[in-house]
PDB file of N, CA and C in Angstrom:
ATOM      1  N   UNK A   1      34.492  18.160 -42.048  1.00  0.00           N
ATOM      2  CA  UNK A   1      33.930  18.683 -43.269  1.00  0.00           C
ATOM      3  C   UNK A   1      32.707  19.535 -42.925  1.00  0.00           C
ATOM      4  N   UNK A   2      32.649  20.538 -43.583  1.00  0.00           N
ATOM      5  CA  UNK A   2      31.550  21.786 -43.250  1.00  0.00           C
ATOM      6  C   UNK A   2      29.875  21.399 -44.304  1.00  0.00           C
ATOM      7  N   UNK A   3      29.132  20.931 -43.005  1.00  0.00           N
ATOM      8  CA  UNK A   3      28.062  20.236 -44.190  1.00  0.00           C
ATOM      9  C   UNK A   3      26.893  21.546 -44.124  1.00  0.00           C
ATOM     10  N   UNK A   4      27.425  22.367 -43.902  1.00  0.00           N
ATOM     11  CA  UNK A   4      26.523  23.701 -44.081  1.00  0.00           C
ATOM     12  C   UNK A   4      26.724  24.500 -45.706  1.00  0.00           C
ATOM     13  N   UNK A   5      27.662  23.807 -46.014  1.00  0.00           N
ATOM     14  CA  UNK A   5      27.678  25.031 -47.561  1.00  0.00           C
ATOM     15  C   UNK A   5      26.627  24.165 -48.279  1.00  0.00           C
ATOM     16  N   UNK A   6      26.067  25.001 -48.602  1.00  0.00           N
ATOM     17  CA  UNK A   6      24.917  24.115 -50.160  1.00  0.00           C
ATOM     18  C   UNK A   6      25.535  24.345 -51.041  1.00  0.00           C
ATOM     19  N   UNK A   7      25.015  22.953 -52.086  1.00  0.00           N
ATOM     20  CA  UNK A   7      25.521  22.798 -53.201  1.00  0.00           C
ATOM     21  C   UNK A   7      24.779  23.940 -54.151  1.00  0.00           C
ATOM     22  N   UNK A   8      25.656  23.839 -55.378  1.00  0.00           N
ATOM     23  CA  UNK A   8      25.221  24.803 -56.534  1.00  0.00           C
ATOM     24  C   UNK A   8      23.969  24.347 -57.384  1.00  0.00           C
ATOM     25  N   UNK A   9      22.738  25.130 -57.678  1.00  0.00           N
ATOM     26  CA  UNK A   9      21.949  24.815 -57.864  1.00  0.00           C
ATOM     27  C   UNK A   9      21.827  24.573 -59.295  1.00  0.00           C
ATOM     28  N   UNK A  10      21.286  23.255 -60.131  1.00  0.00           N
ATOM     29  CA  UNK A  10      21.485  24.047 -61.488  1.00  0.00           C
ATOM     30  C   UNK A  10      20.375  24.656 -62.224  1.00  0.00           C
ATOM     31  N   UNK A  11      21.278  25.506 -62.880  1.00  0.00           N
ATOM     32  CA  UNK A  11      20.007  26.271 -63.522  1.00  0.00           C
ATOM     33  C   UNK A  11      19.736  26.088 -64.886  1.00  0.00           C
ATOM     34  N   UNK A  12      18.779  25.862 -65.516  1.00  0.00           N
ATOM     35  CA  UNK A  12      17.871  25.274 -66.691  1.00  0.00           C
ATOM     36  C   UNK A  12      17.059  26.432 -67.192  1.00  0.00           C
ATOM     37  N   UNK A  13      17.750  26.685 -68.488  1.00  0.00           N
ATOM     38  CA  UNK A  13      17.216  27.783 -69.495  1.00  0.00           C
ATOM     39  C   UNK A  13      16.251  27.413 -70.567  1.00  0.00           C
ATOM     40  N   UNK A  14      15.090  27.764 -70.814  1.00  0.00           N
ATOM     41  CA  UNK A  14      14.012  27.314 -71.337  1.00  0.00           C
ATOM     42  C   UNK A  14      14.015  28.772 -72.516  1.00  0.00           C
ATOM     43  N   UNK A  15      14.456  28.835 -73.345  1.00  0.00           N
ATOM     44  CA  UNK A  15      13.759  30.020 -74.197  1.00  0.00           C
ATOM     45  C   UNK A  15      12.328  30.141 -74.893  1.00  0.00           C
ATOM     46  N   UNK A  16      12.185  31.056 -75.153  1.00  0.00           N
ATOM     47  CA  UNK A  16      10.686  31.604 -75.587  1.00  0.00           C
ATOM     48  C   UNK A  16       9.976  30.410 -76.549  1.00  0.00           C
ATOM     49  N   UNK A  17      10.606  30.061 -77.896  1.00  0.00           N
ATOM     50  CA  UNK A  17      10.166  29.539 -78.564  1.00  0.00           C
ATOM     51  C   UNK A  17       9.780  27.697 -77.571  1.00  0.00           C
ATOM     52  N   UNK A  18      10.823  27.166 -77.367  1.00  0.00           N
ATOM     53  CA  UNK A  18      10.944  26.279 -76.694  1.00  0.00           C
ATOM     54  C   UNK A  18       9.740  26.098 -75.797  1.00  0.00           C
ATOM     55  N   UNK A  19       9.639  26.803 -74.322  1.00  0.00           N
ATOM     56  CA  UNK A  19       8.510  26.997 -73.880  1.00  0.00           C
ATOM     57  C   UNK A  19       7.302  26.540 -73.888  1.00  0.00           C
ATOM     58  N   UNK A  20       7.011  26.738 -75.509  1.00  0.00           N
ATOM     59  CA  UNK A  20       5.831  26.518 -76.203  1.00  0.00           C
ATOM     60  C   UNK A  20       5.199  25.457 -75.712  1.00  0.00           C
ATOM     61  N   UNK A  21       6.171  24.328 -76.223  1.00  0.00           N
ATOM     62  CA  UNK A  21       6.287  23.079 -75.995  1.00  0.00           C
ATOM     63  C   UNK A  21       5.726  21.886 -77.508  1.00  0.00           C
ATOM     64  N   UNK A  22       5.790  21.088 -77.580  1.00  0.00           N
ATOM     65  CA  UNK A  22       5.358  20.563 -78.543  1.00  0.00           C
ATOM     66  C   UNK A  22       4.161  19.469 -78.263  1.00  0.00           C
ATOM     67  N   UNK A  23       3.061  19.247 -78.938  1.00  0.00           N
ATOM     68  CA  UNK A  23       1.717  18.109 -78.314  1.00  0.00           C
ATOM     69  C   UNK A  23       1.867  17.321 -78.882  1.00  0.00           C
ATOM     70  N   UNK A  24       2.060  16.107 -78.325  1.00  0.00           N
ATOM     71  CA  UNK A  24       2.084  14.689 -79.029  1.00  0.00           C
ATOM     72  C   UNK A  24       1.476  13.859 -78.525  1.00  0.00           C
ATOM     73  N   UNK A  25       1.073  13.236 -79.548  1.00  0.00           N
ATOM     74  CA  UNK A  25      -0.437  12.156 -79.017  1.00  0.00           C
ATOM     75  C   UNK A  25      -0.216  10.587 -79.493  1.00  0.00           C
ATOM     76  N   UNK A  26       1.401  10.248 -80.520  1.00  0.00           N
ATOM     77  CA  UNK A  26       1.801   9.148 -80.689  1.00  0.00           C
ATOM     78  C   UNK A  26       3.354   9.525 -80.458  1.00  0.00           C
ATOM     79  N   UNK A  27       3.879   8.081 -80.119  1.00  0.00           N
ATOM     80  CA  UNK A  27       5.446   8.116 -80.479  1.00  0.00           C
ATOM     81  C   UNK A  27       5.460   6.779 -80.192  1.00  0.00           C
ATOM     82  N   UNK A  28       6.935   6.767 -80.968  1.00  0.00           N
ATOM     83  CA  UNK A  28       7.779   5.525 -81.739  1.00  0.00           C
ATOM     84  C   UNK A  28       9.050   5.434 -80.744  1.00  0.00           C
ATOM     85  N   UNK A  29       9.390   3.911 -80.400  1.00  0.00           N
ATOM     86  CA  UNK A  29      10.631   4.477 -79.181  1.00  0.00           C
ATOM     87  C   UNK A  29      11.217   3.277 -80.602  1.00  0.00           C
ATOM     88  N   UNK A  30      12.831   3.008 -80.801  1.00  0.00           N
ATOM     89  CA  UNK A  30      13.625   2.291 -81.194  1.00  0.00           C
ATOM     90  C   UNK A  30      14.865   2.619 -80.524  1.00  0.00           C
ATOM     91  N   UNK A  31      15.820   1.289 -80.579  1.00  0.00           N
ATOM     92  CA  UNK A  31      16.556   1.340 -79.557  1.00  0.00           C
ATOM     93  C   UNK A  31      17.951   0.790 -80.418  1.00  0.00           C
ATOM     94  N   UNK A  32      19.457   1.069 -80.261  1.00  0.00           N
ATOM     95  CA  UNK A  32      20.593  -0.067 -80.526  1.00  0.00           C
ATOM     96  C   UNK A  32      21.387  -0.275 -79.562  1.00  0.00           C
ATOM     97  N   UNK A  33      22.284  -0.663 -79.656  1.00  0.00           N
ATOM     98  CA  UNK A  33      23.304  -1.139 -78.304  1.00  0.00           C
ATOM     99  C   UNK A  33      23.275   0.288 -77.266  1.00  0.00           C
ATOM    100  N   UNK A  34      23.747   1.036 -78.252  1.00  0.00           N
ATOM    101  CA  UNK A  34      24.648   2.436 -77.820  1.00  0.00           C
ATOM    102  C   UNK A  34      23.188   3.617 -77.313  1.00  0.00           C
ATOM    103  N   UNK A  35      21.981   3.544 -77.865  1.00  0.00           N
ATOM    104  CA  UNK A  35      21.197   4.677 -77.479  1.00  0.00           C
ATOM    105  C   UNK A  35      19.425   4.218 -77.867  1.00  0.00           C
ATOM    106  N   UNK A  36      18.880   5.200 -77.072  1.00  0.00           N
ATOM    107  CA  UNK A  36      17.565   5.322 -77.551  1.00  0.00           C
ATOM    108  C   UNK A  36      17.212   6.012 -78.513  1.00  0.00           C
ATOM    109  N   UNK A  37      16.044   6.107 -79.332  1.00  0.00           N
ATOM    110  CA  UNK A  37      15.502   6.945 -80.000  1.00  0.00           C
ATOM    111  C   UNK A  37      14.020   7.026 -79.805  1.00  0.00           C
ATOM    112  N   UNK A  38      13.931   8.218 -79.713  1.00  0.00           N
ATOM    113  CA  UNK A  38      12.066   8.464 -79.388  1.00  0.00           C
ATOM    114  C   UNK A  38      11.540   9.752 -80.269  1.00  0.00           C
ATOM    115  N   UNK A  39      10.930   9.021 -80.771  1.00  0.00           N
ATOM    116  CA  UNK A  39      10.282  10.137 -81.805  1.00  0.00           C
ATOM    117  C   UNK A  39       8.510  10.578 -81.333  1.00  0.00           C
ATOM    118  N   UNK A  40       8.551  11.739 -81.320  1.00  0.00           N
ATOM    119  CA  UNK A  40       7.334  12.056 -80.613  1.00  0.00           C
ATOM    120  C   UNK A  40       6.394  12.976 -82.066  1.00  0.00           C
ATOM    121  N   UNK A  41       5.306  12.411 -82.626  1.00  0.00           N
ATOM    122  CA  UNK A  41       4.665  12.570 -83.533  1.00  0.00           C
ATOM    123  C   UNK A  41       3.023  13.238 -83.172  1.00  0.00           C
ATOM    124  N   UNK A  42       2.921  13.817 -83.665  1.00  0.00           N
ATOM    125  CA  UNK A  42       1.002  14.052 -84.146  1.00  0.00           C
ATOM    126  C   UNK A  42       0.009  13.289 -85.123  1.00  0.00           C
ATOM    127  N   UNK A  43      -0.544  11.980 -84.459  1.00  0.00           N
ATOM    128  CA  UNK A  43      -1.122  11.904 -85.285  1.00  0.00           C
ATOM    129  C   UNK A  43      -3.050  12.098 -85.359  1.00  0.00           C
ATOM    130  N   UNK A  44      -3.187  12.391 -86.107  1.00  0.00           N
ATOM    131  CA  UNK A  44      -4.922  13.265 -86.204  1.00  0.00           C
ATOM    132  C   UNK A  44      -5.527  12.362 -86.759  1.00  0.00           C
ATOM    133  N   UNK A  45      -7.104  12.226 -86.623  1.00  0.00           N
ATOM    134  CA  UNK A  45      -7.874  11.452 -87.095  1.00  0.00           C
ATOM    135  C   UNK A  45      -8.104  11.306 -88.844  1.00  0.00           C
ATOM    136  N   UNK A  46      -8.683  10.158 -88.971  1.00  0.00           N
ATOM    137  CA  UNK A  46      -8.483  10.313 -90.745  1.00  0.00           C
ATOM    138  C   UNK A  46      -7.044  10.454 -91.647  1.00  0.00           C
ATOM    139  N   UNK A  47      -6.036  11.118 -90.612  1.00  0.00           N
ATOM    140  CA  UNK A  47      -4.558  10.617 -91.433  1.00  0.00           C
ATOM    141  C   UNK A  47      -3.813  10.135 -91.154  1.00  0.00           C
ATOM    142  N   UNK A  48      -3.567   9.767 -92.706  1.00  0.00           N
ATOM    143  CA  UNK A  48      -2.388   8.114 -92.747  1.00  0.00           C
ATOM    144  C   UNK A  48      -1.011   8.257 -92.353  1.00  0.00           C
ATOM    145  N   UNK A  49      -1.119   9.718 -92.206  1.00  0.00           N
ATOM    146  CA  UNK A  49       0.673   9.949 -92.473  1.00  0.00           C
ATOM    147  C   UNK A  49       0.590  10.503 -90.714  1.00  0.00           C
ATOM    148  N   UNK A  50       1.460  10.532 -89.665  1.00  0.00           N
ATOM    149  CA  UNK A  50       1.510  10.975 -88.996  1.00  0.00           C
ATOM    150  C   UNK A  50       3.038  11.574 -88.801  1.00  0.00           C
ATOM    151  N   UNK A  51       2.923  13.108 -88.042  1.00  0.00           N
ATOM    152  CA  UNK A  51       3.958  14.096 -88.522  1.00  0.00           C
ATOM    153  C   UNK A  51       5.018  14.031 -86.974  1.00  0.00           C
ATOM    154  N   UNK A  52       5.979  13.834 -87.100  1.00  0.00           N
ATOM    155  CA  UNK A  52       7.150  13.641 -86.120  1.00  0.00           C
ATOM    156  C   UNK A  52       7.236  15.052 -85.810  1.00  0.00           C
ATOM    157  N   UNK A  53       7.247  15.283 -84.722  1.00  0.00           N
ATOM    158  CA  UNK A  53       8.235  16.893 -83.979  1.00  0.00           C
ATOM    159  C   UNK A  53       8.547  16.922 -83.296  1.00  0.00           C
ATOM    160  N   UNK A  54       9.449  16.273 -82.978  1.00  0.00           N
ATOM    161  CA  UNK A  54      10.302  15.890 -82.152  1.00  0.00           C
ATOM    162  C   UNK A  54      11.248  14.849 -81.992  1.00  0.00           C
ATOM    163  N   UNK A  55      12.456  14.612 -82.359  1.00  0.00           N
ATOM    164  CA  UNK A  55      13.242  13.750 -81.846  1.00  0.00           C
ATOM    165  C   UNK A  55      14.402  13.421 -80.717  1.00  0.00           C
ATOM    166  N   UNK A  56      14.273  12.646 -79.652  1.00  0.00           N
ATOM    167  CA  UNK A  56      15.131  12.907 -78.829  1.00  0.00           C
ATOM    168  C   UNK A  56      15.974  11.069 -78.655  1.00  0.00           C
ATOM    169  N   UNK A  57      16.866  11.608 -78.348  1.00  0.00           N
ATOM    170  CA  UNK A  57      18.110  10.346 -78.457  1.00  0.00           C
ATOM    171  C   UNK A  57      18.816  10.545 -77.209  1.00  0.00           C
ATOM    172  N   UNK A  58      18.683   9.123 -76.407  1.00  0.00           N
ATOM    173  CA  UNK A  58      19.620   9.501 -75.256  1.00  0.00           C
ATOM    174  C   UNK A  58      20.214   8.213 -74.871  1.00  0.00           C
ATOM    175  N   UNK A  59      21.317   7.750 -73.968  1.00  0.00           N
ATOM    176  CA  UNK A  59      21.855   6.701 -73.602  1.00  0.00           C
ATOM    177  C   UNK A  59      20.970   5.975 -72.688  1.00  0.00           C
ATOM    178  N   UNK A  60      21.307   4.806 -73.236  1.00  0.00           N
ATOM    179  CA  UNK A  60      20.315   4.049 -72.125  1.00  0.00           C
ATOM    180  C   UNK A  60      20.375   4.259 -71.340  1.00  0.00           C
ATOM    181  N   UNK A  61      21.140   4.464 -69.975  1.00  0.00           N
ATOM    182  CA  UNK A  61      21.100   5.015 -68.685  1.00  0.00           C
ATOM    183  C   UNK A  61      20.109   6.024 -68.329  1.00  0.00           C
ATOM    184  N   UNK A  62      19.898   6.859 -69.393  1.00  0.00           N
ATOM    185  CA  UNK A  62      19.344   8.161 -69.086  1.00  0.00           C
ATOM    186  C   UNK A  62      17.892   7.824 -69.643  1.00  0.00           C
ATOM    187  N   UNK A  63      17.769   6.666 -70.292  1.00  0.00           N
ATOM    188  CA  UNK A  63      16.581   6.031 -70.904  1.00  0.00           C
ATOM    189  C   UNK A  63      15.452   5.445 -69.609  1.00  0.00           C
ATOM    190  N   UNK A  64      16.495   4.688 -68.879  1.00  0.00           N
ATOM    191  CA  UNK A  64      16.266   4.069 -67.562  1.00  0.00           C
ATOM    192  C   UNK A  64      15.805   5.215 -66.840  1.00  0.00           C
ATOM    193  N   UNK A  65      16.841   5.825 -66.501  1.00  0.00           N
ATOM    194  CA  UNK A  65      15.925   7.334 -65.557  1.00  0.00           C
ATOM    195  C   UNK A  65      15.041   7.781 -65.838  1.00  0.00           C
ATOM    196  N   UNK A  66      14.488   8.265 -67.151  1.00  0.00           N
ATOM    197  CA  UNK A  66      13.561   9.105 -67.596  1.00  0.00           C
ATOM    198  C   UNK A  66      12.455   8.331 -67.157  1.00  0.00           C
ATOM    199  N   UNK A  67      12.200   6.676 -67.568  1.00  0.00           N
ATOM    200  CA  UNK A  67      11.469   5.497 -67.279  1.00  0.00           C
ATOM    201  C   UNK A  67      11.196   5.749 -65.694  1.00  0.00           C
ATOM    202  N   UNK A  68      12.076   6.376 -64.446  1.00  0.00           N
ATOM    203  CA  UNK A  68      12.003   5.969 -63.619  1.00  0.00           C
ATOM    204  C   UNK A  68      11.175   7.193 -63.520  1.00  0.00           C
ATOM    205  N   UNK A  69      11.334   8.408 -63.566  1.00  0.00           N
ATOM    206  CA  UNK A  69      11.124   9.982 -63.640  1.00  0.00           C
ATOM    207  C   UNK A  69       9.636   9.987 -63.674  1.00  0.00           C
ATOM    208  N   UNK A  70       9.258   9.366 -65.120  1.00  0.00           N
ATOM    209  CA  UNK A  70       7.889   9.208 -65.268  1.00  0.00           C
ATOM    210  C   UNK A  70       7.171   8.122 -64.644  1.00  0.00           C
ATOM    211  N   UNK A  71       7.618   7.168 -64.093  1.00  0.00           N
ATOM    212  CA  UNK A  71       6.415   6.389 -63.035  1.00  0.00           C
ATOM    213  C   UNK A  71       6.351   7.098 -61.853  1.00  0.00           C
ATOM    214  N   UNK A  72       7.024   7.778 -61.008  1.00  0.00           N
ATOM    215  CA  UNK A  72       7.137   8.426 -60.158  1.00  0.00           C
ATOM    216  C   UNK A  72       6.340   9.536 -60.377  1.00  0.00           C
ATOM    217  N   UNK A  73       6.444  10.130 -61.474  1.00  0.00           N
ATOM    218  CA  UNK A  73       5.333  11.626 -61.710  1.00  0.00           C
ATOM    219  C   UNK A  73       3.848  10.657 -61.778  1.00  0.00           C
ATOM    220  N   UNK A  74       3.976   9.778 -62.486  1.00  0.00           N
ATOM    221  CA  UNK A  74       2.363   9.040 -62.462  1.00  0.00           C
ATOM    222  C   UNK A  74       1.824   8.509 -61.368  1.00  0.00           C
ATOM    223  N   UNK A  75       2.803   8.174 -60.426  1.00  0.00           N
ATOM    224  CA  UNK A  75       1.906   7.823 -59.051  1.00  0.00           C
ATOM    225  C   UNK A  75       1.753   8.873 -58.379  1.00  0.00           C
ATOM    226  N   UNK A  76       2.423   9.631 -58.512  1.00  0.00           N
ATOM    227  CA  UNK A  76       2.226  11.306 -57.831  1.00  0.00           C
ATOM    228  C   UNK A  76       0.628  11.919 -58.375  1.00  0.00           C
ATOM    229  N   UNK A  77       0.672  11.896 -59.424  1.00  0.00           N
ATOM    230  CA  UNK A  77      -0.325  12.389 -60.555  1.00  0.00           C
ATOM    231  C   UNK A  77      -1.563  11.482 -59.946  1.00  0.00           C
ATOM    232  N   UNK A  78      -1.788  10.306 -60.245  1.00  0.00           N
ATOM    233  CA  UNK A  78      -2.870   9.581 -59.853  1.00  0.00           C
ATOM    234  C   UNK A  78      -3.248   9.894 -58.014  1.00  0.00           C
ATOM    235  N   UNK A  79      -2.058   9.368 -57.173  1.00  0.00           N
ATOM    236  CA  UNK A  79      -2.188   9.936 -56.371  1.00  0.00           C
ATOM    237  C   UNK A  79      -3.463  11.537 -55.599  1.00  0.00           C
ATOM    238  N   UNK A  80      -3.148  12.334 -56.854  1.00  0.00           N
ATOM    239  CA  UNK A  80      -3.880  13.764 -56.439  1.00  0.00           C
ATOM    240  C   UNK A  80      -4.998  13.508 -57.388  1.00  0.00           C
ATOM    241  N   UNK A  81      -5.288  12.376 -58.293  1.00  0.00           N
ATOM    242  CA  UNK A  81      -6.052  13.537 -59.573  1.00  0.00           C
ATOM    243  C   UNK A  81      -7.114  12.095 -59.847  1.00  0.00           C
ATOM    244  N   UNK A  82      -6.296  10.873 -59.318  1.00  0.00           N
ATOM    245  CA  UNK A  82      -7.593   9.582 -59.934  1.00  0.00           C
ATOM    246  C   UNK A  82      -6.448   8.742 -60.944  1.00  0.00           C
ATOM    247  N   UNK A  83      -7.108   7.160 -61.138  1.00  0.00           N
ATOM    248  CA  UNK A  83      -6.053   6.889 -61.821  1.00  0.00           C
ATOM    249  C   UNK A  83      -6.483   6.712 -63.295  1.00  0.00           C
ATOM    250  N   UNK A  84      -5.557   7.139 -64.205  1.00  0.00           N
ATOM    251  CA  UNK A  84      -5.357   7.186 -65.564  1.00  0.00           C
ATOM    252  C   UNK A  84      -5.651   6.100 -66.188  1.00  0.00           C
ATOM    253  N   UNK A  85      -6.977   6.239 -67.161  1.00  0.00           N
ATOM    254  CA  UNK A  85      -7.545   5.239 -67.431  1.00  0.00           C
ATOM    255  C   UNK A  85      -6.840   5.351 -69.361  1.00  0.00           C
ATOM    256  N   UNK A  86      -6.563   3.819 -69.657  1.00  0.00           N
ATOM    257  CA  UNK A  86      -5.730   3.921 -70.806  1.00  0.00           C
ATOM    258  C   UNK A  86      -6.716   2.829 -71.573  1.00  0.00           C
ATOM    259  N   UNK A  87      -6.340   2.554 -72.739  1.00  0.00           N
ATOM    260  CA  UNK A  87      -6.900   1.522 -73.526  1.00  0.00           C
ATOM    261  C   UNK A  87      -6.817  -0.076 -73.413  1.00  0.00           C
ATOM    262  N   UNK A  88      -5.619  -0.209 -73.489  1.00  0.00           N
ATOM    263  CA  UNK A  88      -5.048  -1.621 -73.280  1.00  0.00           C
ATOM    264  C   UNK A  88      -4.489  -1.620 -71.541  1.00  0.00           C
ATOM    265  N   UNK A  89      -4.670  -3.114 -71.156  1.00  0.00           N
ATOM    266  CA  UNK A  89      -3.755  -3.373 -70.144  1.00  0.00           C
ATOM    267  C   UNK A  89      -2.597  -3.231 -69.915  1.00  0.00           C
ATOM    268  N   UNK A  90      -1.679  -2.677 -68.791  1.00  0.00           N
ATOM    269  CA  UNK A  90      -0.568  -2.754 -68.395  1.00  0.00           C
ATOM    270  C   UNK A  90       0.438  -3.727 -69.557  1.00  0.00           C
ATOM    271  N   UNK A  91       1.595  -3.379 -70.212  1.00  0.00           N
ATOM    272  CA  UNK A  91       1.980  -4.464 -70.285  1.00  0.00           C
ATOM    273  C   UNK A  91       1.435  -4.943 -71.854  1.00  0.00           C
ATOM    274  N   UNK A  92       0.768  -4.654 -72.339  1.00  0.00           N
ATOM    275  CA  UNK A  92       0.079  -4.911 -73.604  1.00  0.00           C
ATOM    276  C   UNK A  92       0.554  -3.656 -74.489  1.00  0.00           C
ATOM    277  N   UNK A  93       1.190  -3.956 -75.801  1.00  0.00           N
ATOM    278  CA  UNK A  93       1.719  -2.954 -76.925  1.00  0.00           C
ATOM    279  C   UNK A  93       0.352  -2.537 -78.077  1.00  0.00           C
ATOM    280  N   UNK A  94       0.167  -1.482 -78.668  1.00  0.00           N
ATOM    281  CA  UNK A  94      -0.565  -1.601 -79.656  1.00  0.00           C
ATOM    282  C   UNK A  94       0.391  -2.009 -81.103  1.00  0.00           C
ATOM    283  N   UNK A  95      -0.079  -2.691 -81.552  1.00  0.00           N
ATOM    284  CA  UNK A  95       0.874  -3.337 -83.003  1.00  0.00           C
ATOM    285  C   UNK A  95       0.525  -2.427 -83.992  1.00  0.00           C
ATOM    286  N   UNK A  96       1.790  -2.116 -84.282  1.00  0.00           N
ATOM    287  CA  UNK A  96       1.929  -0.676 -85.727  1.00  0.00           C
ATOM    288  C   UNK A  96       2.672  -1.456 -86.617  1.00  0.00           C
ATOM    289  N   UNK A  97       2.259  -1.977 -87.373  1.00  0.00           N
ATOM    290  CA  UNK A  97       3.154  -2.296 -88.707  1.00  0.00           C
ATOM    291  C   UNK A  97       3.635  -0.680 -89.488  1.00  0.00           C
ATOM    292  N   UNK A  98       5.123  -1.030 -89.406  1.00  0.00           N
ATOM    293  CA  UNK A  98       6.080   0.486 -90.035  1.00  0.00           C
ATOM    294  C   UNK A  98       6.743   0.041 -90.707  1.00  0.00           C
ATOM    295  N   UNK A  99       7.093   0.581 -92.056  1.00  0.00           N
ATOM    296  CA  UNK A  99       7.786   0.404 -93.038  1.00  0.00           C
ATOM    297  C   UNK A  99       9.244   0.138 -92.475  1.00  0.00           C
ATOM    298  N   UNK A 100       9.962  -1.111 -92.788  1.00  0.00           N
ATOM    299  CA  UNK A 100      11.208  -0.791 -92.166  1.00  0.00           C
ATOM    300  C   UNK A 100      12.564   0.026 -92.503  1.00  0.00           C
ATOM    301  N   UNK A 101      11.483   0.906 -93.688  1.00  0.00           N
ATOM    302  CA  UNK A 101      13.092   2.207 -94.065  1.00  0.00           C
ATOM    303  C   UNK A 101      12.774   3.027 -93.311  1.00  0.00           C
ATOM    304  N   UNK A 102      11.384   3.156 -92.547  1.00  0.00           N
ATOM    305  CA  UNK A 102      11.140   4.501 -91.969  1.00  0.00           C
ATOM    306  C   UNK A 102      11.706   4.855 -90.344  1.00  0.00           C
ATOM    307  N   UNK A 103      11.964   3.398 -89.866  1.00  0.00           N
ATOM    308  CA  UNK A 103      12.482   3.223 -88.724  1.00  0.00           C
ATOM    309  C   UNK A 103      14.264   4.107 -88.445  1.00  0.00           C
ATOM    310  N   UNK A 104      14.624   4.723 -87.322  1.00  0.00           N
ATOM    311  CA  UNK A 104      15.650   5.668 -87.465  1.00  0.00           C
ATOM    312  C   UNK A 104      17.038   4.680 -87.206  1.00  0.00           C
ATOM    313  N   UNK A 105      17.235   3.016 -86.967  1.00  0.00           N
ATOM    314  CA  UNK A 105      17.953   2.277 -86.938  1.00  0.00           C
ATOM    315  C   UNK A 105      17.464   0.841 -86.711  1.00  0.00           C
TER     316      UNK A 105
END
């Protein structure tokens, strides 16, 4: 077998608007058998309502990876830059009481 051919690279199209990107400073993960859901929101000081822009849904598998994707960028990250100082301990949730119609399952 000829281990000189390289594989095909893939290529990932980002358009203009997209790009942009969206800033989110809260999100909501919920989960059912079959998939994730992660809703990535803005929420600003003084309001009650905080605004979703973004929703992304993926299979758990790909839930797991992403999980893996991002500890790996964070030890990379800390690694070069210092480590990321957060509010709560490792391991500790902040408790959001949410209406349970507002939840996406």
């Amino acid at each position: 077998m000829n281990e000189d051919k390289k594989k095909p690279q893939l290529q990932i199209e980002l358009d203009k608007e997209t790009s942009k990107g969206e800033y989110s400073n809260f999100a909501i993960v919920t989960h059912s058998p079959a998939e994730f859901v992660m809703d990535f929101a803005q929420l600003l000081p003084g309001m009650p309502k905080a605004n979703v822009r973004s929703r992304i849904v993926m299979a758990p598998t790909h839930a797991k990876t992403l999980m893996r994707i991002l500890q790996d960028n964070i030890q990379k990250f800390e690694a070069k830059y210092g480590e990321i100082k957060t509010l709560k301990q490792p391991g500790q949730v902040t408790e959001f009481k949410l209406p349970k119609d507002s939840l996406p399952n």
